[in-house]
C-alpha atoms as a PDB file:
ATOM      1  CA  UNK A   1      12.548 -23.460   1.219  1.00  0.00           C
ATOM      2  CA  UNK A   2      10.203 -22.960  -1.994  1.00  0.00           C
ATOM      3  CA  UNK A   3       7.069 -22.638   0.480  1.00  0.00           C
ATOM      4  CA  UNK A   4       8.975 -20.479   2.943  1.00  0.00           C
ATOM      5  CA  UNK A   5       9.852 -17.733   0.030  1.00  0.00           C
ATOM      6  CA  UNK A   6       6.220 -17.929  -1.583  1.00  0.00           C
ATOM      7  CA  UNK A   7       4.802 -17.359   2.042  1.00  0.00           C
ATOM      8  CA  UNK A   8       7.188 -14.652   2.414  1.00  0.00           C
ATOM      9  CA  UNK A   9       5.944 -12.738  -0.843  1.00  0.00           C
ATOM     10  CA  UNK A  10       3.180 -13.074  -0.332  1.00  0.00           C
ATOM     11  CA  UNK A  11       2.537 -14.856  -3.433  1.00  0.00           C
ATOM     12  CA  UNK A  12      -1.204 -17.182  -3.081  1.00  0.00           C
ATOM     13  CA  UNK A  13      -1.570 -18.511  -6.282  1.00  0.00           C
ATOM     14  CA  UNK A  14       2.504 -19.962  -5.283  1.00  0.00           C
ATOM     15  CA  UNK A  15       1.727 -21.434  -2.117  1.00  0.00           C
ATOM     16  CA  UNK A  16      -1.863 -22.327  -3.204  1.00  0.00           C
ATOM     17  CA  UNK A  17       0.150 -24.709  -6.061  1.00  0.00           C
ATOM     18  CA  UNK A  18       2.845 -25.939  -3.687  1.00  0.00           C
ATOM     19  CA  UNK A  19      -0.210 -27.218  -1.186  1.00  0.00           C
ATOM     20  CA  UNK A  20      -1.867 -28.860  -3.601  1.00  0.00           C
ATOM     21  CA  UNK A  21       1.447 -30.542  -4.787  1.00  0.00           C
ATOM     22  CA  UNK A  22       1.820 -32.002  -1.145  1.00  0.00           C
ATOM     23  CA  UNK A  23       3.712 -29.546   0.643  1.00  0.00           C
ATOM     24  CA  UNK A  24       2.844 -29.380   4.285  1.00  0.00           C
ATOM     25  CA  UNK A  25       1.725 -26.644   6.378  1.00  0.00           C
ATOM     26  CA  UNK A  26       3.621 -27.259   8.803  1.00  0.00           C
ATOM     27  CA  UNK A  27       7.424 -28.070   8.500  1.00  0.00           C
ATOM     28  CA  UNK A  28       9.064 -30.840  10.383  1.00  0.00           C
ATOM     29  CA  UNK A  29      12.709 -28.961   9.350  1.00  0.00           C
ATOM     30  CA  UNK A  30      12.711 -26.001   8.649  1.00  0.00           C
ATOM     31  CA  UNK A  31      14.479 -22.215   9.980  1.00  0.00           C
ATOM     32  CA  UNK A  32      10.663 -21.472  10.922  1.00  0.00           C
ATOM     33  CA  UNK A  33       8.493 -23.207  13.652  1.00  0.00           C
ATOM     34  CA  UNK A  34       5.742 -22.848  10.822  1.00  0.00           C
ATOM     35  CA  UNK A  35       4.848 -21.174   7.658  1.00  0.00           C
ATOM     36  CA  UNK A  36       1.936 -19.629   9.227  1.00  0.00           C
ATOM     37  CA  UNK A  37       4.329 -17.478  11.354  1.00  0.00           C
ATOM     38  CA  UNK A  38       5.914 -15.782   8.115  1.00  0.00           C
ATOM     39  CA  UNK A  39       2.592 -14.776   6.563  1.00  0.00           C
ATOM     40  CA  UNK A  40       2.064 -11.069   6.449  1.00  0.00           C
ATOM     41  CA  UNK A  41      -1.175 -11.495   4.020  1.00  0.00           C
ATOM     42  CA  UNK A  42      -4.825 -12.821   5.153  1.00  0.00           C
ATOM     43  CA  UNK A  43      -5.138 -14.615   2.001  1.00  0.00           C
ATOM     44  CA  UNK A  44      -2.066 -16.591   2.229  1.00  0.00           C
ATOM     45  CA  UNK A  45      -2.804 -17.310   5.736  1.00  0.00           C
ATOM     46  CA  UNK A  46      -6.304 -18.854   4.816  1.00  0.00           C
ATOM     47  CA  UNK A  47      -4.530 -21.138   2.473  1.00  0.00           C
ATOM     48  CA  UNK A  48      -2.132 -22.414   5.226  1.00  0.00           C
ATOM     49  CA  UNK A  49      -4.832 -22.366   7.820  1.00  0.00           C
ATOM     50  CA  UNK A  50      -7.472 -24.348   5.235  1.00  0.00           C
ATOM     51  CA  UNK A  51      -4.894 -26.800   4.650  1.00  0.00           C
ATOM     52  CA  UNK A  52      -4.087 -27.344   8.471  1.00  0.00           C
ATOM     53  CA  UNK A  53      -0.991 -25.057   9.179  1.00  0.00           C
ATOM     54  CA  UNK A  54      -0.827 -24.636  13.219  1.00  0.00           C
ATOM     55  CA  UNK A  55      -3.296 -21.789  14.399  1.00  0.00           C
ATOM     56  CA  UNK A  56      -1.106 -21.684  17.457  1.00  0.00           C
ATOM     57  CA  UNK A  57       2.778 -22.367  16.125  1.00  0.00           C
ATOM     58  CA  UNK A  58       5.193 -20.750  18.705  1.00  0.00           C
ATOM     59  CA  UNK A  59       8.286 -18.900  17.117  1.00  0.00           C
ATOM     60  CA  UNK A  60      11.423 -20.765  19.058  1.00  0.00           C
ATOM     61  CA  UNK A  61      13.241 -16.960  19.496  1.00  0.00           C
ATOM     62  CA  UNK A  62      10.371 -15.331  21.294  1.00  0.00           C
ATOM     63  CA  UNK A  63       7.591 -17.257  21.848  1.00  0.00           C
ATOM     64  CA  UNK A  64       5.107 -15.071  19.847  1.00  0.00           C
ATOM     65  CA  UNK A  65       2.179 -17.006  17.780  1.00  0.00           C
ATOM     66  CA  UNK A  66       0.749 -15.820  14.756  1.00  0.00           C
ATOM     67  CA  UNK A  67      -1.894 -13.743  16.523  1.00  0.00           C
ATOM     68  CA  UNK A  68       0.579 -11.726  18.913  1.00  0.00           C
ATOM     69  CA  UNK A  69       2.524 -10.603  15.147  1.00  0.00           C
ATOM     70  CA  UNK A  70      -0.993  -9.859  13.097  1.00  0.00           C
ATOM     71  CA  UNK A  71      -1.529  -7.549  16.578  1.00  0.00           C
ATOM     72  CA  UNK A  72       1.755  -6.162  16.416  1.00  0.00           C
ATOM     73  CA  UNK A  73       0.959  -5.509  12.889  1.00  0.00           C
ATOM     74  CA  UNK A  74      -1.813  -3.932  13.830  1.00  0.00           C
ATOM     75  CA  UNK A  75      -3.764  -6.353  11.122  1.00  0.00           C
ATOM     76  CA  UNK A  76      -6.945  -6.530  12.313  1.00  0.00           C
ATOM     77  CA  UNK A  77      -7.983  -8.323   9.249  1.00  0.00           C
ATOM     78  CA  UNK A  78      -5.491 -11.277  10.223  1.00  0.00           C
ATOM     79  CA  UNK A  79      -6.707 -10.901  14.166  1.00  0.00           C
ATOM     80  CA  UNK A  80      -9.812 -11.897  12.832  1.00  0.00           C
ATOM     81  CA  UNK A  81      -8.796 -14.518  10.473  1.00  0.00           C
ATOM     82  CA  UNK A  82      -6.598 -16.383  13.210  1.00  0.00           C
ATOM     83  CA  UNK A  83      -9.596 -15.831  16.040  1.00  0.00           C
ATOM     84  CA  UNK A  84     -11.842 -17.810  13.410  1.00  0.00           C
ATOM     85  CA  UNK A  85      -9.328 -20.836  13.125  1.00  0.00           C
ATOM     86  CA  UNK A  86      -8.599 -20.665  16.883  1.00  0.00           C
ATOM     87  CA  UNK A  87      -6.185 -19.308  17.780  1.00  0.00           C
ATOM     88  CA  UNK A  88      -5.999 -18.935  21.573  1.00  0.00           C
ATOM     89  CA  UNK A  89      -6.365 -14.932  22.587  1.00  0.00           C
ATOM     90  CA  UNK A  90      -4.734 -16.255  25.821  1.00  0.00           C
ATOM     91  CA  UNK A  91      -1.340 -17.393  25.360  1.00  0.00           C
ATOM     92  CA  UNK A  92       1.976 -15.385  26.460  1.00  0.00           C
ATOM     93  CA  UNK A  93       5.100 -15.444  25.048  1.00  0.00           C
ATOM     94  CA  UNK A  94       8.812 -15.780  26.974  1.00  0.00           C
ATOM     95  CA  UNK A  95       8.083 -11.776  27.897  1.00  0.00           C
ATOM     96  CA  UNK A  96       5.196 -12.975  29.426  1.00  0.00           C
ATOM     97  CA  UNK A  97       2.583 -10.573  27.041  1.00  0.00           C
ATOM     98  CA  UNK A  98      -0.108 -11.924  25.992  1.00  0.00           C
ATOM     99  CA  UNK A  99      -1.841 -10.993  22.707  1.00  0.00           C
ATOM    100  CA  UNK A 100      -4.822  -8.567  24.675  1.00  0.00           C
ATOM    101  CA  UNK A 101      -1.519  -6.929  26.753  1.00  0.00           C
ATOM    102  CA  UNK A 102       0.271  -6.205  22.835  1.00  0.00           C
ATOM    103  CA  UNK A 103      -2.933  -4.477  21.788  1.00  0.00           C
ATOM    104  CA  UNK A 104      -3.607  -2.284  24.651  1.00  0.00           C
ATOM    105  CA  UNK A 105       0.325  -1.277  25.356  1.00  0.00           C
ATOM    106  CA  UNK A 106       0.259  -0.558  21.179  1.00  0.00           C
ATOM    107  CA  UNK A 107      -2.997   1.447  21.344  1.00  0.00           C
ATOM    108  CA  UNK A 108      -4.667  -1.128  18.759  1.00  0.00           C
ATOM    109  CA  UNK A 109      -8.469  -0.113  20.081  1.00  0.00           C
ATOM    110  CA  UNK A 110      -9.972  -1.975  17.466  1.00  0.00           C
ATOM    111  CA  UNK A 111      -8.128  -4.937  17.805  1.00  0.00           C
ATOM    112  CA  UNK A 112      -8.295  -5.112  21.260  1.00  0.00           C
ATOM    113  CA  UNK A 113     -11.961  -4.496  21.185  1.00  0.00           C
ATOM    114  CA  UNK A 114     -12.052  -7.546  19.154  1.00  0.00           C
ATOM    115  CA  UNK A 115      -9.710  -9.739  21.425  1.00  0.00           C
ATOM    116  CA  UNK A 116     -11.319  -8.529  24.474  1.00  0.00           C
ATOM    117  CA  UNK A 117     -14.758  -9.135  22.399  1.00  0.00           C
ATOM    118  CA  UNK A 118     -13.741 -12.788  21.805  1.00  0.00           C
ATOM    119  CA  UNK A 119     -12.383 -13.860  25.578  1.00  0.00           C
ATOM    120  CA  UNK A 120     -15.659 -12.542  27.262  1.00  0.00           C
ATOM    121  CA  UNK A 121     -17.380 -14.975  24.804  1.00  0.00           C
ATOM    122  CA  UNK A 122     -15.053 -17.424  25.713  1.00  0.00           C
ATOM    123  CA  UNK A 123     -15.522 -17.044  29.862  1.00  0.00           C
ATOM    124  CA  UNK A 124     -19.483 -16.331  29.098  1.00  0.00           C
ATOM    125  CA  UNK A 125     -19.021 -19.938  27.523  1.00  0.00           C
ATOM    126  CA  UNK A 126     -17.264 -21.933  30.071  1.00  0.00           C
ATOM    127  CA  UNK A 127     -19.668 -20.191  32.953  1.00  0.00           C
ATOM    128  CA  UNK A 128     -22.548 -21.775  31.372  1.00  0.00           C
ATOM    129  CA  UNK A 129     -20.760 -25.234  30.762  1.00  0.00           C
ATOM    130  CA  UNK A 130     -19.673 -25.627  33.601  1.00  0.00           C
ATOM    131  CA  UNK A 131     -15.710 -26.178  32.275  1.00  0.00           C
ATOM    132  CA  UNK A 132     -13.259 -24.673  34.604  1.00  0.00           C
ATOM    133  CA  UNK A 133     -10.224 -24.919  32.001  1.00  0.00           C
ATOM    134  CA  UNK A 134      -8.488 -21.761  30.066  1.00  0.00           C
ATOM    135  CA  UNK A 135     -10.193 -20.261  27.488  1.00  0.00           C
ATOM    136  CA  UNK A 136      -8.525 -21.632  23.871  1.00  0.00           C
END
């Protein structure tokens, strides 16, 4: 619960010391699916996501990852972040929305520039590879 309040603040230097005292990422127990999926702030998100939190943790209510809330927040800071570590432009949650639908139905131009951006590179790299799965 100590990690889930100093992700909640916001508070790096808190869940920067809790890391390094052993405190996982990514919570076997816990009233989240991961800590990654509280974090409002890029810099506490890089801590999690340096330290191995789940790019791609799925909230058990809704479905949404960590890249559909940084779009709802409109955080395109964050969308970048989470792009960087992986996090998979693709997915849809149980309302069947996808990160790129959230940005356009929230008129978030820039961000979905930037997701739109990232899944032509994706398809542009799969076309030349020869790789028929889903873009990740």
């Amino acid at each position: 619960m100590e990690m889930l309040r100093a992700v909640r603040a916001g508070d790096p230097q808190r869940v920067a010391k809790l890391l390094a005292s052993g405190c996982k990422p990514n919570p076997q127990v816990s009233p989240t699916a991961g800590f990654l999926l509280e974090s409002t702030r890029p810099e506490v998100s890089l801590l999690l996501l340096e330290s191995g939190a789940d790019v791609n943790a799925v909230r058990h209510s809704d479905g949404d990852t960590p890249l559909m809330l940084a779009v709802r927040g409109g955080d395109t800071k964050m969308v970048h972040l989470l792009l960087e570590y992986g996090a998979n432009p693709s997915v849809r949650n149980r309302r069947n929305e996808s990160p790129l639908i959230l940005a356009a139905q929230l008129n978030k131009h820039d961000i979905y520039s930037l997701l739109i951006g990232r899944l032509t590179a994706c398809l542009d790299r799969h076309r030349s590879s020869g790789e028929r799965h889903a873009c990740r």
